[in-house]
Protein backbone atom coordinates (compact mmCIF):
# COMPACT_ATOMS: atom_id res chain seq x y z
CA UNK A 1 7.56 -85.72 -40.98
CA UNK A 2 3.94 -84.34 -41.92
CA UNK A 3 3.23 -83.42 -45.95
CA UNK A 4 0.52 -80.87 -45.68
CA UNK A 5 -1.26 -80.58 -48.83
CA UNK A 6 -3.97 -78.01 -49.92
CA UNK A 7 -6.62 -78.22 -52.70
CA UNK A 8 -8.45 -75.01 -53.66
CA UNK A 9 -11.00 -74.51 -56.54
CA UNK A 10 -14.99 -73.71 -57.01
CA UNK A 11 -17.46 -76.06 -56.15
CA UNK A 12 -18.03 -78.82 -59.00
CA UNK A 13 -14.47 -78.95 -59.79
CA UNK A 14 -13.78 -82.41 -57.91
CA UNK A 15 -12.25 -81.20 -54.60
CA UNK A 16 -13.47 -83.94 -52.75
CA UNK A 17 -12.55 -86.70 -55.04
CA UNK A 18 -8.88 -85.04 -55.68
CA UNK A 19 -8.51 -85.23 -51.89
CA UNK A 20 -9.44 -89.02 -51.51
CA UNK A 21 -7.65 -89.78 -54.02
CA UNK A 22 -4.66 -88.35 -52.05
CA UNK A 23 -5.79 -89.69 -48.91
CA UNK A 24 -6.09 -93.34 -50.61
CA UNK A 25 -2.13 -93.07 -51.54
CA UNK A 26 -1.28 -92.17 -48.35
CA UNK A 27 -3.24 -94.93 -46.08
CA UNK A 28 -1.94 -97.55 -49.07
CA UNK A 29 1.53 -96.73 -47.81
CA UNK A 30 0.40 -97.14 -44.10
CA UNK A 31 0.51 -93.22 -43.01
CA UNK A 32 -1.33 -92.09 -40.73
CA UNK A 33 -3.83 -89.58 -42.57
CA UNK A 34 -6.05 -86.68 -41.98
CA UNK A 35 -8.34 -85.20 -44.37
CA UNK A 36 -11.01 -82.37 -44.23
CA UNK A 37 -14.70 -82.10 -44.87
CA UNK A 38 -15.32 -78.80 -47.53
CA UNK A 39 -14.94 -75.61 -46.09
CA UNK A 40 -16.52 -72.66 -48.18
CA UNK A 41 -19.56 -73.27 -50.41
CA UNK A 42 -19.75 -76.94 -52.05
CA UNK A 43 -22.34 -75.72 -54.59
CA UNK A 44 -21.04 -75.24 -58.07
CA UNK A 45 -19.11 -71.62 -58.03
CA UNK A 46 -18.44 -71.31 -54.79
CA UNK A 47 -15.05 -71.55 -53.45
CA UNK A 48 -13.86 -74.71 -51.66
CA UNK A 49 -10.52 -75.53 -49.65
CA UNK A 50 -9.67 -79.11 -48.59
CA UNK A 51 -6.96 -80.57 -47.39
CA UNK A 52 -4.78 -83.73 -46.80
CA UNK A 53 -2.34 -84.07 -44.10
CA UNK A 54 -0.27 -87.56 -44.11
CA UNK A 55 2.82 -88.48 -42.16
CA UNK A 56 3.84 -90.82 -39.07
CA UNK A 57 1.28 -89.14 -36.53
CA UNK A 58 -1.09 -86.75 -37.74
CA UNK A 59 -3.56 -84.75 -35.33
CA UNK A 60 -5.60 -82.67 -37.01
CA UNK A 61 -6.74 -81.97 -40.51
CA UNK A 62 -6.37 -78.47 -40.89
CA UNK A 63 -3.65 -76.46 -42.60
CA UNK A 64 -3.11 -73.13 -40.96
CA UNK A 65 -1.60 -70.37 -42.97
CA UNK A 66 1.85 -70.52 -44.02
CA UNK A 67 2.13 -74.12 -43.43
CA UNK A 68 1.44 -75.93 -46.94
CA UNK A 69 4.21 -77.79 -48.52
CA UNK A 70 1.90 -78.08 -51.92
CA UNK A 71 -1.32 -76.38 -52.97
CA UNK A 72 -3.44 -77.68 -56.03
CA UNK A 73 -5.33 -74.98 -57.28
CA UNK A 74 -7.86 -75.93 -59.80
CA UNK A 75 -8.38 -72.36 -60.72
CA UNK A 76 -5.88 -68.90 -60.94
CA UNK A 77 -8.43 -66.74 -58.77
CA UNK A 78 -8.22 -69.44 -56.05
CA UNK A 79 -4.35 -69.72 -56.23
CA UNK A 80 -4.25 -66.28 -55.73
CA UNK A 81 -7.01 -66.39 -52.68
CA UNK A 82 -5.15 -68.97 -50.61
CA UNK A 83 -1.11 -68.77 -51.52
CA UNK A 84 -0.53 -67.23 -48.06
CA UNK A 85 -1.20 -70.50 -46.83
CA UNK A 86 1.76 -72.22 -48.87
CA UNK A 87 4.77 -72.33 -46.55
CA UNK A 88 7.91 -70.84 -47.50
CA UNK A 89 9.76 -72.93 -49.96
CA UNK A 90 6.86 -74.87 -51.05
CA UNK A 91 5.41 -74.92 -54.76
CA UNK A 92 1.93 -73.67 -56.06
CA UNK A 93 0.54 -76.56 -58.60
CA UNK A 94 -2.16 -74.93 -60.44
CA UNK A 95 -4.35 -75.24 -63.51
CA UNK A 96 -4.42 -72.23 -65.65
CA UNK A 97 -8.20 -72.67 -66.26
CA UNK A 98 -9.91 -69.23 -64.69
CA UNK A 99 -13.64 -69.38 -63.85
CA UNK A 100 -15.61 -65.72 -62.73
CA UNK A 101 -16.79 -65.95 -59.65
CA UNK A 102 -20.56 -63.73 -59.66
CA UNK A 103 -18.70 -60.06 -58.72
CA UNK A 104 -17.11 -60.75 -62.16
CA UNK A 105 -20.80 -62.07 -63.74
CA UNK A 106 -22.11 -59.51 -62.47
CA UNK A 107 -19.71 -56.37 -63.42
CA UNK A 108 -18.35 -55.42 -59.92
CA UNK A 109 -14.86 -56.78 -60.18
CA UNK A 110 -12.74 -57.12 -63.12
CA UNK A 111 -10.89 -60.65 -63.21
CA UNK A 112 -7.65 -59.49 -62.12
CA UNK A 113 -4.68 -60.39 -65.13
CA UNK A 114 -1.50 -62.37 -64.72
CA UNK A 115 -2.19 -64.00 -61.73
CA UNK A 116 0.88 -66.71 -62.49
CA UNK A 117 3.00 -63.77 -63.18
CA UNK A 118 2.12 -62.25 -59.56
CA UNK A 119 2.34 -65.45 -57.80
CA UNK A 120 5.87 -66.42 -59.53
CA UNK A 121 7.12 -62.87 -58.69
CA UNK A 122 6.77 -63.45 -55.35
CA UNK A 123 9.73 -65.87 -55.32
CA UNK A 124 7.08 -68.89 -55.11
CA UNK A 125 8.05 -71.71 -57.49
CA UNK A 126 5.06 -72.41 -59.27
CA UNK A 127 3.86 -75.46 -62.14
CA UNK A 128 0.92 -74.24 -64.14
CA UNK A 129 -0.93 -77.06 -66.26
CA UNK A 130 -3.74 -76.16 -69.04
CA UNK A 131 -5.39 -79.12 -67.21
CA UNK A 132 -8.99 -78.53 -68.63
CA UNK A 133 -7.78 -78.47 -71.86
CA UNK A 134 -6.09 -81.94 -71.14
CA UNK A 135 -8.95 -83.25 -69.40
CA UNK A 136 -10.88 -82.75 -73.09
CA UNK A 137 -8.44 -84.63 -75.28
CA UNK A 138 -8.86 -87.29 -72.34
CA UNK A 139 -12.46 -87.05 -73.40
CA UNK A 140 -14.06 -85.76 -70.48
CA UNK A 141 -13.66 -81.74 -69.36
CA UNK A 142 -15.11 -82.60 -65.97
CA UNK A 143 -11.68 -84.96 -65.31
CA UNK A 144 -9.38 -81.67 -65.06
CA UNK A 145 -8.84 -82.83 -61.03
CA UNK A 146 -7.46 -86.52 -62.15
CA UNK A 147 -5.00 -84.28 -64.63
CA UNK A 148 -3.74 -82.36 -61.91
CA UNK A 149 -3.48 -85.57 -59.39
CA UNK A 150 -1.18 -86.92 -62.27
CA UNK A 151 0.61 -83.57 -62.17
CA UNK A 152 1.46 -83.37 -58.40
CA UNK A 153 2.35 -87.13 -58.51
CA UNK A 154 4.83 -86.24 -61.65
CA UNK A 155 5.90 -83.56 -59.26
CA UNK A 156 6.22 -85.37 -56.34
CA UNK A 157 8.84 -88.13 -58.11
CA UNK A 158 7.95 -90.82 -55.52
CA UNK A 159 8.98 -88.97 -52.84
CA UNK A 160 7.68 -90.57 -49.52
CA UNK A 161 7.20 -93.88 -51.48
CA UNK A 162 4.08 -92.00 -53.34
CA UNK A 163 4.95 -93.32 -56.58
CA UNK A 164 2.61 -92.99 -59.75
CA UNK A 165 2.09 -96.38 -59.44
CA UNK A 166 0.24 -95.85 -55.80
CA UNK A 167 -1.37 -92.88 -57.22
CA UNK A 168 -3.14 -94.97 -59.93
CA UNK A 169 -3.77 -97.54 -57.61
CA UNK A 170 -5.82 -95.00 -55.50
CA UNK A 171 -7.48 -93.34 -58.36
CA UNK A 172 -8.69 -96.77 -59.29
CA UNK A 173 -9.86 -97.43 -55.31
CA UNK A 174 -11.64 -93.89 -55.06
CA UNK A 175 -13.18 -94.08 -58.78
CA UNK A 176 -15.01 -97.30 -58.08
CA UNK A 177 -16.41 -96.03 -55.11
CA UNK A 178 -18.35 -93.88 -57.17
CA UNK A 179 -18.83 -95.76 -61.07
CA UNK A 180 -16.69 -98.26 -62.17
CA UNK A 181 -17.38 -97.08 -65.66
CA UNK A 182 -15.33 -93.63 -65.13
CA UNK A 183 -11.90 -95.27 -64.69
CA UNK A 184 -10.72 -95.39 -68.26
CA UNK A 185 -11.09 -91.63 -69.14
CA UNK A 186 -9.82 -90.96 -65.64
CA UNK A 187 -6.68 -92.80 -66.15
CA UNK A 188 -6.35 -90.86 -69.25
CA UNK A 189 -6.56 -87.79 -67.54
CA UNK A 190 -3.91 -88.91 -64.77
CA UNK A 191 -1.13 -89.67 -67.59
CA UNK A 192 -2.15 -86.41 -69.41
CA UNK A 193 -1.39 -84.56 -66.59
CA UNK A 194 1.37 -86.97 -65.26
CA UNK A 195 2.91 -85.80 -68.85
CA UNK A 196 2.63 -82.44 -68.69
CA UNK A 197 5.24 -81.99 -65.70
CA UNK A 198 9.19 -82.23 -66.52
């Protein structure tokens, strides 16, 4: 058993830190775990793809299309750009929050409308969370990654022992790595978004 996980958004949305955070659960529960470097442009507004790949033997890091049990969008657009990777069956886990890229800046594309819709008429089961608005009652907009971690662990029900309780352990392992002083708004944003999935 592998659980290939995907995490799309734009650069300065907390990729990285939402795919640690994974990566922590998983080694806490003594899986073997891979998990990729950025691909696409790290700098704020550019797209960016990581993933997280856990199970009894894992090989590589990379998630080749059609083969994701779960992808956490952190923005529609980016749903939309990478749902062929989501394997048949799986579920899309996305914040509704939509951010232009610079062809909509600048007036050469139009954002395109009812992305959800789209997706969900597809046949593809999919969880939308108004994360960024949670992450600002949690007091800190830039925490809209932690509200989605809480959502895919609501989501997730414990299944392959990664319980919310292992999931706020590793939030609390991959915070401190960067400022100890983050963790309380971050663990509001984790029950936020742990709340805002039945």
């Amino acid at each position: 058993m592998i659980k290939n996980i995907m995490i799309v958004g734009v650069g300065g949305q907390g990729s990285l830190l939402a795919t640690r955070i994974v990566g922590h659960a998983a080694l806490n529960l003594g899986y073997d775990v891979k998990v990729s470097e950025v691909h696409g442009m790290s700098q704020r507004g550019g797209a960016v793809v990581t993933y997280a790949r856990y199970g009894d033997s894992v090989y590589s890091p990379v998630i080749c299309r059609g083969e994701a049990d779960i992808i956490i969008s952190f923005e529609q657009l980016e749903a939309l750009r990478w749902i062929s990777y989501l394997k048949k069956g799986g579920v899309l886990l996305t914040s509704t929050q939509k951010i232009n890229p610079l062809p909509v800046i600048t007036g050469a594309m139009v954002y395109p409308e009812n992305i959800i819709g789209k997706i969900e008429n597809n046949g593809i089961e999919v969880i939308a969370v108004d994360a960024f608005e949670r992450a600002v009652q949690a007091g800190n907009e830039k925490t809209a990654n932690v509200v989605m971690m809480g959502a895919l662990a609501k989501f997730i029900k414990g299944g392959d022992g990664m319980t919310k309780e292992v999931y706020i352990k590793a939030l609390r392992d991959s915070i401190s790595e960067i400022n100890d002083k983050l963790i309380d708004v971050n663990l509001r944003a984790f029950e936020l978004g742990y709340d805002s999935v039945s």
